[in-house]
Protein backbone atom coordinates (compact mmCIF):
# COMPACT_ATOMS: atom_id res chain seq x y z
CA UNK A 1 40.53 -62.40 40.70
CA UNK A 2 41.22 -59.23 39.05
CA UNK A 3 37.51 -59.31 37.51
CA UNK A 4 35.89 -59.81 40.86
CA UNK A 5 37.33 -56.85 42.43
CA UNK A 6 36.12 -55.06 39.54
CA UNK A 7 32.70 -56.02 40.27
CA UNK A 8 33.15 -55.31 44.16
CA UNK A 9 34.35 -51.41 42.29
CA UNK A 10 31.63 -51.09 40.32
CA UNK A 11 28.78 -51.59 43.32
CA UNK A 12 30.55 -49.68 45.60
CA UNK A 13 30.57 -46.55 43.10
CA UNK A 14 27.07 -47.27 42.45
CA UNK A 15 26.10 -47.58 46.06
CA UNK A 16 28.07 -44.18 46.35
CA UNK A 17 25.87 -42.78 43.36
CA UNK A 18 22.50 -44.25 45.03
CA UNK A 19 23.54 -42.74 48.31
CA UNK A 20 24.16 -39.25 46.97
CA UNK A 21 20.92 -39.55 44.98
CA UNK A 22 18.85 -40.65 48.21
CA UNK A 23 20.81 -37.43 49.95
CA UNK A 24 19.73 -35.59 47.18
CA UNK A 25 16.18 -36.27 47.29
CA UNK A 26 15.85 -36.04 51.16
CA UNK A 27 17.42 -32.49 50.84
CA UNK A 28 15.42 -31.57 48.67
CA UNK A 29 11.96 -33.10 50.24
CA UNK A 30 13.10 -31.08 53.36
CA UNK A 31 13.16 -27.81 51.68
CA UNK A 32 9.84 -28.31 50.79
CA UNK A 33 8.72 -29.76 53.65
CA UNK A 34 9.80 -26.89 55.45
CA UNK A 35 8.76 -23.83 52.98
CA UNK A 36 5.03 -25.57 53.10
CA UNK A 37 5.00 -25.58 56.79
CA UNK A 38 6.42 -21.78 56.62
CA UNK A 39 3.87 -21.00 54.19
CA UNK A 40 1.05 -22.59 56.35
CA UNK A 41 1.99 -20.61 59.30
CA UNK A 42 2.08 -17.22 57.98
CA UNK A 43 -0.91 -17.89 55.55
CA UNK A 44 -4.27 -17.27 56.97
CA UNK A 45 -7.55 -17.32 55.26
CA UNK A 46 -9.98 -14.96 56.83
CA UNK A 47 -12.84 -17.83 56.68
CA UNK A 48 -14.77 -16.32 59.43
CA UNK A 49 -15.49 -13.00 58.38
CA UNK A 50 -18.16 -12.16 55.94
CA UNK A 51 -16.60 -11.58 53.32
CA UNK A 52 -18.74 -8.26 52.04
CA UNK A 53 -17.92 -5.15 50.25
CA UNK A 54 -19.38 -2.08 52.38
CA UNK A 55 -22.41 -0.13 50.86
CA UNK A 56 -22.99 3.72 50.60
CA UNK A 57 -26.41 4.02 48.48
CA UNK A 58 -26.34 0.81 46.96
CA UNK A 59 -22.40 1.12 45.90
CA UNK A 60 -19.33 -0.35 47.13
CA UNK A 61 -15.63 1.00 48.37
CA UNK A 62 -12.85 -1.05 50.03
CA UNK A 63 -13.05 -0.69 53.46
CA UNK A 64 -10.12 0.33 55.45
CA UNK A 65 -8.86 0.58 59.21
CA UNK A 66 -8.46 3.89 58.85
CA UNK A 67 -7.29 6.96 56.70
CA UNK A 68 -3.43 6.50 56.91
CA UNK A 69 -3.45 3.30 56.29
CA UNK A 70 -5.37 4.38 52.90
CA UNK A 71 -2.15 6.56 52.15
CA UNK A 72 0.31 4.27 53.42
CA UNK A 73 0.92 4.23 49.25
CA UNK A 74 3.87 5.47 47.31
CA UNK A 75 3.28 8.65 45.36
CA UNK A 76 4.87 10.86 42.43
CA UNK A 77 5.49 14.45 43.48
CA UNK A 78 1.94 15.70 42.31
CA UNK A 79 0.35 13.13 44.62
CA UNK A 80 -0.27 10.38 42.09
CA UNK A 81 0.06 7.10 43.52
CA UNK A 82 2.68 4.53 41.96
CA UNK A 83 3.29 0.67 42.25
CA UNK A 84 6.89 -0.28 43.21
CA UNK A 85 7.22 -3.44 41.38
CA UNK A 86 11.45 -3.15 41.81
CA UNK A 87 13.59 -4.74 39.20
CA UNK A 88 13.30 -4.02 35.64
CA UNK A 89 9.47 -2.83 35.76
CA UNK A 90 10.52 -0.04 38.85
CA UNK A 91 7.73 2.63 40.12
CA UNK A 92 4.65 2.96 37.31
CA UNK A 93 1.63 4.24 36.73
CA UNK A 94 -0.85 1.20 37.20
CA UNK A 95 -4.82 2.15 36.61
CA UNK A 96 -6.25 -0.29 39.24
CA UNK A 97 -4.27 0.91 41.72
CA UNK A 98 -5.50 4.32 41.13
CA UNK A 99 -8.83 3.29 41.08
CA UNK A 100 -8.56 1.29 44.06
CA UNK A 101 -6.77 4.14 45.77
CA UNK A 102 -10.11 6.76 45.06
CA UNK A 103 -12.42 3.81 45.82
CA UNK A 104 -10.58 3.37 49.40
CA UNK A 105 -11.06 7.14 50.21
CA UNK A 106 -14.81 7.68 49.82
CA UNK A 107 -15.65 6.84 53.53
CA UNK A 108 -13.28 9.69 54.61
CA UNK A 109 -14.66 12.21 51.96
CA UNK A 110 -17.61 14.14 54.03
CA UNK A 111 -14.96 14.85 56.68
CA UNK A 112 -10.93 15.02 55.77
CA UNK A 113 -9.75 17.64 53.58
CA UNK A 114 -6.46 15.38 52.61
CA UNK A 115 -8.79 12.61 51.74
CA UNK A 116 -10.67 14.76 49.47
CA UNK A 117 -7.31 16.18 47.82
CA UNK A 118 -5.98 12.95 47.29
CA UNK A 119 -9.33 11.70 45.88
CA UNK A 120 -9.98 14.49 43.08
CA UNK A 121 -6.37 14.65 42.38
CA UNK A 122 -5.99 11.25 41.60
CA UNK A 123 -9.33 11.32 39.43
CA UNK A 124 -8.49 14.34 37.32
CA UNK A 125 -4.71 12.54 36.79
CA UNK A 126 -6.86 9.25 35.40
CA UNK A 127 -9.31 10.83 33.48
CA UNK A 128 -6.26 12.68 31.84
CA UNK A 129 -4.10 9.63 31.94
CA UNK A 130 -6.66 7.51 29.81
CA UNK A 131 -6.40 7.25 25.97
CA UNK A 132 -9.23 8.03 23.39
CA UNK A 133 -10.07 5.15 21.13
CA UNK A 134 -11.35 5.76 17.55
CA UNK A 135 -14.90 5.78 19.26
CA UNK A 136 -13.86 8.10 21.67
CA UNK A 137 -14.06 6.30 24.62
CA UNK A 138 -11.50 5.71 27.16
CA UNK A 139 -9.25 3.06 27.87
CA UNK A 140 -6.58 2.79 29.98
CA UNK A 141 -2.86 1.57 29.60
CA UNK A 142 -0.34 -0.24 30.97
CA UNK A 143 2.83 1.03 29.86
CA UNK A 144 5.20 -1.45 31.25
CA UNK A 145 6.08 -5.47 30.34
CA UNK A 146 3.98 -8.02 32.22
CA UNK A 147 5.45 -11.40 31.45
CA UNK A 148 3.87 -13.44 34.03
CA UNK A 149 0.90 -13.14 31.74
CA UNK A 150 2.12 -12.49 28.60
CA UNK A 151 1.61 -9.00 28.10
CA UNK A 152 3.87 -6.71 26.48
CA UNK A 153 3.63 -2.49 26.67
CA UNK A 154 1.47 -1.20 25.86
CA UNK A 155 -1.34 -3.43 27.04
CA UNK A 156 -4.62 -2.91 28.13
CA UNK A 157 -7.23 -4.45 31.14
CA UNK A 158 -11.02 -4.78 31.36
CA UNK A 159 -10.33 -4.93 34.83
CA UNK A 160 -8.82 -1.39 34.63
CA UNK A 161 -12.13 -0.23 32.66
CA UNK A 162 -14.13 -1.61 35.34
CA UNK A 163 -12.33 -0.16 38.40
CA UNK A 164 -12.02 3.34 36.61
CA UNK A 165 -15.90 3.22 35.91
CA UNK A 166 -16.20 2.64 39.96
CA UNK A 167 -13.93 5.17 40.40
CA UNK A 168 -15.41 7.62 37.88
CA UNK A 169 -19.08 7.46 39.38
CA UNK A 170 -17.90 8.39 42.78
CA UNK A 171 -16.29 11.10 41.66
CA UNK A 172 -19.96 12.14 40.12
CA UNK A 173 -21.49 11.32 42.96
CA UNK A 174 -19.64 13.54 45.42
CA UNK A 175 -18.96 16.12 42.91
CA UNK A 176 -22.05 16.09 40.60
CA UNK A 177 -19.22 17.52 37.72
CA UNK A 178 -20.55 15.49 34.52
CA UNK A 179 -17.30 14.82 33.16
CA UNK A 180 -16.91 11.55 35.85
CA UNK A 181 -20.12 10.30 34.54
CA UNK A 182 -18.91 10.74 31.16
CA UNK A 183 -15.41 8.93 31.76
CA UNK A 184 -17.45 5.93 33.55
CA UNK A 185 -19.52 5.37 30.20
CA UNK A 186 -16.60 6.16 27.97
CA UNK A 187 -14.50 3.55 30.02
CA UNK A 188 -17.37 0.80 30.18
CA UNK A 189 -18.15 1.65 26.35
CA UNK A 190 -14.76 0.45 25.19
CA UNK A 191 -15.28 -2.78 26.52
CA UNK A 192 -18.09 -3.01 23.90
CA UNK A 193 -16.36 -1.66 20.82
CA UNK A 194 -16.78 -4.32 18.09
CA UNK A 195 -13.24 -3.60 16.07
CA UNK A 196 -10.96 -2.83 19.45
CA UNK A 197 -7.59 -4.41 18.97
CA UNK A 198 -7.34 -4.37 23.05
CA UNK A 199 -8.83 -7.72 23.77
CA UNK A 200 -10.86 -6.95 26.47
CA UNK A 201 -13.53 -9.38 25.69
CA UNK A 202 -13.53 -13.20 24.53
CA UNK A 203 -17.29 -14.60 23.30
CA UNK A 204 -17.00 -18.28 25.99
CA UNK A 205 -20.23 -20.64 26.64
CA UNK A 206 -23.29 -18.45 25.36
CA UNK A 207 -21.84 -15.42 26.70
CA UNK A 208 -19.18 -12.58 27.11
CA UNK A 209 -15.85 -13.13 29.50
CA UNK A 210 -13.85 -9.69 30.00
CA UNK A 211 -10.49 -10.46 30.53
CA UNK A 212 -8.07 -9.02 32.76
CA UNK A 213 -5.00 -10.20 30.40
CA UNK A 214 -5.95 -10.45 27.19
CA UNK A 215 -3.02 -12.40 25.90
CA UNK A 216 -2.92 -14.98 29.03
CA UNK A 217 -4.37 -18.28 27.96
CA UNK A 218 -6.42 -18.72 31.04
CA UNK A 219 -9.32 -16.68 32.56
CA UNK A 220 -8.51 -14.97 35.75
CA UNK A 221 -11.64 -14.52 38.37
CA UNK A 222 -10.69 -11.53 39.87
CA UNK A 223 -10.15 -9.42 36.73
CA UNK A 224 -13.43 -10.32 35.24
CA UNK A 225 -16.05 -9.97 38.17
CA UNK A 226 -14.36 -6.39 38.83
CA UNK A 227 -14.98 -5.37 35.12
CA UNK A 228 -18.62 -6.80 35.64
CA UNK A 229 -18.89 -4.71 38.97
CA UNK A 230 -18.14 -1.58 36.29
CA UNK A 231 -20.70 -2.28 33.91
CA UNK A 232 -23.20 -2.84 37.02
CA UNK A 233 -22.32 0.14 38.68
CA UNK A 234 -22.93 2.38 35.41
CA UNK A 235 -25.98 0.85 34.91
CA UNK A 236 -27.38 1.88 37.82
CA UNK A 237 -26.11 5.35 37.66
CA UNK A 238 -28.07 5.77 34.58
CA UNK A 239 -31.42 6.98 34.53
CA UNK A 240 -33.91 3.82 32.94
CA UNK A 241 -35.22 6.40 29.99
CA UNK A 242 -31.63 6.35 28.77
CA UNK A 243 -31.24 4.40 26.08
CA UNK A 244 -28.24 3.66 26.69
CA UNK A 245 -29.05 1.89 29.73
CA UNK A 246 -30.39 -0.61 27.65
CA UNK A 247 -27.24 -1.47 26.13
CA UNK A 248 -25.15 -1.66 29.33
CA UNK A 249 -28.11 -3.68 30.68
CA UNK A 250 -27.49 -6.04 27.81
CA UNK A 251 -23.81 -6.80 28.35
CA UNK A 252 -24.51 -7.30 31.94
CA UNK A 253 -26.53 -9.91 31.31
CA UNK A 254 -24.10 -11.36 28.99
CA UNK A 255 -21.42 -11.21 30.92
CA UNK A 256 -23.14 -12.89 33.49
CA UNK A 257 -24.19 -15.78 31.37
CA UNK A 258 -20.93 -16.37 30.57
CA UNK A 259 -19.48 -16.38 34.14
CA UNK A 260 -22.36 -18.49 35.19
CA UNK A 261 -21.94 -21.13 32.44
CA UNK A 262 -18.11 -21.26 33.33
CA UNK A 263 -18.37 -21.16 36.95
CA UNK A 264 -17.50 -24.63 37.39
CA UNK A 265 -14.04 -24.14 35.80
CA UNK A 266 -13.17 -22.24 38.68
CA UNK A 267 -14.56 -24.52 41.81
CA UNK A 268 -12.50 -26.75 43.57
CA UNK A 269 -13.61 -29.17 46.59
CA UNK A 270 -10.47 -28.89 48.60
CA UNK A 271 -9.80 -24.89 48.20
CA UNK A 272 -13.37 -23.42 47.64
CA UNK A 273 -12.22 -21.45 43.86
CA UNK A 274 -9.29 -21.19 41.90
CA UNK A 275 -7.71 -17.84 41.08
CA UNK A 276 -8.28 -18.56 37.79
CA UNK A 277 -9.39 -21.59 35.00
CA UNK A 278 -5.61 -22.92 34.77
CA UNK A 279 -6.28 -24.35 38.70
CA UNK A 280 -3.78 -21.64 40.62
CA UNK A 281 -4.45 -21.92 43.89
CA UNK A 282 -6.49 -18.98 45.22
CA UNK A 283 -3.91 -16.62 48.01
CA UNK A 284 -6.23 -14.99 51.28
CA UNK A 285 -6.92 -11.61 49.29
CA UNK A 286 -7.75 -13.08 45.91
CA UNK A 287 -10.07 -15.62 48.03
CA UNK A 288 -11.67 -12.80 49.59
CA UNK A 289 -12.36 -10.26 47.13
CA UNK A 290 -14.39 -13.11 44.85
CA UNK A 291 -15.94 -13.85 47.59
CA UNK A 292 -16.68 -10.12 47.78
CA UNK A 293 -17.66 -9.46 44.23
CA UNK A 294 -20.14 -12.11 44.09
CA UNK A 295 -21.97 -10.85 47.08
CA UNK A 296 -21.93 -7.30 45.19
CA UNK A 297 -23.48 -8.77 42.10
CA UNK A 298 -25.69 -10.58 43.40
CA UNK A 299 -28.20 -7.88 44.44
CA UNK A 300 -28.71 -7.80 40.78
CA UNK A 301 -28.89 -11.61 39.91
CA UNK A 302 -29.66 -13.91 43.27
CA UNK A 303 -28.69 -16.74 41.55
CA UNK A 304 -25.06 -15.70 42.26
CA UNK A 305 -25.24 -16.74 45.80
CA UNK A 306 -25.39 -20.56 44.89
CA UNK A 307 -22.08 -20.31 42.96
CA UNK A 308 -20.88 -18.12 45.76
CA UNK A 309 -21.69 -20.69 48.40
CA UNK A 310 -19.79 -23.35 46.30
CA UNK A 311 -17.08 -21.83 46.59
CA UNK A 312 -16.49 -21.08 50.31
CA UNK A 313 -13.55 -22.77 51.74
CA UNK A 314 -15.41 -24.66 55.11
CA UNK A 315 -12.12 -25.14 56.56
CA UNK A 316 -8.12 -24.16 56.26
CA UNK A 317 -5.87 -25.66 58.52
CA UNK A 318 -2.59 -26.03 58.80
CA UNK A 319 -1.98 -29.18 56.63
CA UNK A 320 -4.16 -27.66 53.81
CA UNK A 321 -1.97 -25.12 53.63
CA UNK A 322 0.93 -27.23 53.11
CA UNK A 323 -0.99 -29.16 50.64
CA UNK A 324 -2.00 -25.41 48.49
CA UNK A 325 1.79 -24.73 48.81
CA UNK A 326 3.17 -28.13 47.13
CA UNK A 327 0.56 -27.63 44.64
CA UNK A 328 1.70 -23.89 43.60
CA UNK A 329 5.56 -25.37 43.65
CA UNK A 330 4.36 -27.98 41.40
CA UNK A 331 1.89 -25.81 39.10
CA UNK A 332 4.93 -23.74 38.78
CA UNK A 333 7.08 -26.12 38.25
CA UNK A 334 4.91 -27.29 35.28
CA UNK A 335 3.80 -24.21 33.93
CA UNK A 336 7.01 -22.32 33.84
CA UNK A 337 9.60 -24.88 33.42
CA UNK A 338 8.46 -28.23 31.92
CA UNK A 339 5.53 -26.52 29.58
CA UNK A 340 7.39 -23.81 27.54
CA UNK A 341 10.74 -26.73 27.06
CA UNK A 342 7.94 -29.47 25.63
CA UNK A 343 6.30 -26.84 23.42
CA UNK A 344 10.19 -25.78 21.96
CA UNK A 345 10.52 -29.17 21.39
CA UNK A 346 7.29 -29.97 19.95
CA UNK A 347 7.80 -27.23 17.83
CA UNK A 348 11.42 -28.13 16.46
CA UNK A 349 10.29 -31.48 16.25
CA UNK A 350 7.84 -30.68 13.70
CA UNK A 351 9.47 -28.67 11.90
């Protein structure tokens, strides 16, 4: 007798243990349920809209509603502008914000006297702020942690290069003062150096991939095509007799090759592109801006618009949105929490 009521015990705790599990679970599956249908509603994926960088003579700048939301920014006291990334990391000094900060003034330049301040103040602060390598060009650094991607200070960007470059030749253009041209080739030039330590360049499928973090294992879309929107703007700010030209001409091309010959790493059927070759799903602004650059390059190689088309998004509705949200949650989940545990354990199991 005294067995059987044992046995009657025993399932009833493990009915009790099967039930909290299943109330687990469902708990849990709501969260998600509801953050994905949180994230689809707030989410929206300007899939109408062109998708274009505006022109002035052939060059681009980021186009803005108007001129205070250009300085709707936080700046040091000399009118610098600084990131607020809170926590450890605080306000700093980040390049491509800079840059993008001069880029987004040049349609107010010919008439706003604050727009012009901010713009030649914030040049002269990054041509100053930018180190000399041992081939005296310029390059540009990041003086706080980044551990999202594995960088450590100080650490250095091709994407910064790039955007400075941009930056740079506006400044020559509005100014005609030499020493902007000189800071766009001295920042494009370091991307080229043979013996840098920085990283800014990777030799992948026939071809040269600038990367935006050098010591993150994946290749990040964004970063790159911005660097290769540097090199292309220098090159045609140079005159064709120079012979350096030539050279920038040459990396172009290479660069190019590269991004062409990897292109498919980044294409997805479901989202148009990934942010980058480890499958992260692309957010609204990243999905734009490549969308962006590759209408910007190609007016130098056509064959750009092909890729480009592949990877437009035809449609984003609400349930696709849930769908990119469980897949970041579970990317994540991977990437930052079962990844590094099986490499520690790989690793002491070796050993």
């Amino acid at each position: 007798m005294s067995g059987v009521i044992k046995i009657k015990i025993s399932i009833r705790n493990l009915n009790r243990k099967w039930f909290i599990i299943c109330i687990f679970i469902s708990v849990v599956s709501l969260y998600f349920i509801i953050d994905a249908a949180l994230y689809a509603n707030n989410t929206h994926y300007f899939l109408d809209e062109e998708n274009k960088y505006p022109l002035i003579d052939g060059f681009y700048y980021f186009e803005s509603t108007n001129f205070s939301s250009v300085m709707n920014k936080e700046f040091d006291n000399e009118g610098i502008v600084l990131v607020n990334y809170n926590g450890d990391v605080g306000k700093v000094y980040n390049p491509v914000s800079i840059s993008q900060h001069i880029i987004g003034l040049v349609p107010y330049l010919n008439d706003n006297i604050y727009a012009n301040e901010s713009f030649y103040k914030n040049l002269d602060f990054l041509l100053a702020y930018g180190e000399l390598t041992c081939e005296n060009n310029l390059v540009f650094p990041y003086f706080f942690d980044w551990h999202h991607n594995n960088e450590t200070a100080p650490w250095y960007s091709s994407m910064a290069q790039g955007q400075a470059a941009s930056a740079f030749l506006w400044g020559y253009r509005f100014s005609g003062e030499r020493k902007y041209l000189e800071g766009a080739k001295k920042s494009i030039f370091s991307l080229f150096e043979e013996n840098s330590s920085k990283g800014f360049m990777k030799m992948k499928n026939n071809g040269v991939w600038f990367k935006e973090y050098p010591n993150y294992d994946f290749e990040v879309l964004d970063g790159s095509l911005a660097t290769i929107a540097g090199i292309y703007d220098l090159y045609k700010a140079l005159d064709d007799v120079d012979p350096e030209r030539k050279i920038v001409g040459d990396k172009l091309n290479l660069s190019l090759i590269s991004f062409k010959n990897s292109s498919h790493e980044f294409e997805s059927i479901l989202f148009g592109h990934y942010y980058d070759n480890k499958k992260t799903i692309v957010n609204p602004g990243y999905y734009s801006t490549n969308l962006r650059w590759l209408d910007y390059l190609s007016n130098y190689d056509e064959s750009l618009n092909e890729i480009r088309n592949d990877y437009i998004m035809e449609d984003c509705g609400f349930f696709k949105k849930m769908i990119m949200r469980f897949w970041m949650r579970l990317s994540g989940f991977y990437y930052y929490k079962i990844l590094p545990y099986s490499k520690l354990f790989a690793d002491s199991y070796l050993k």
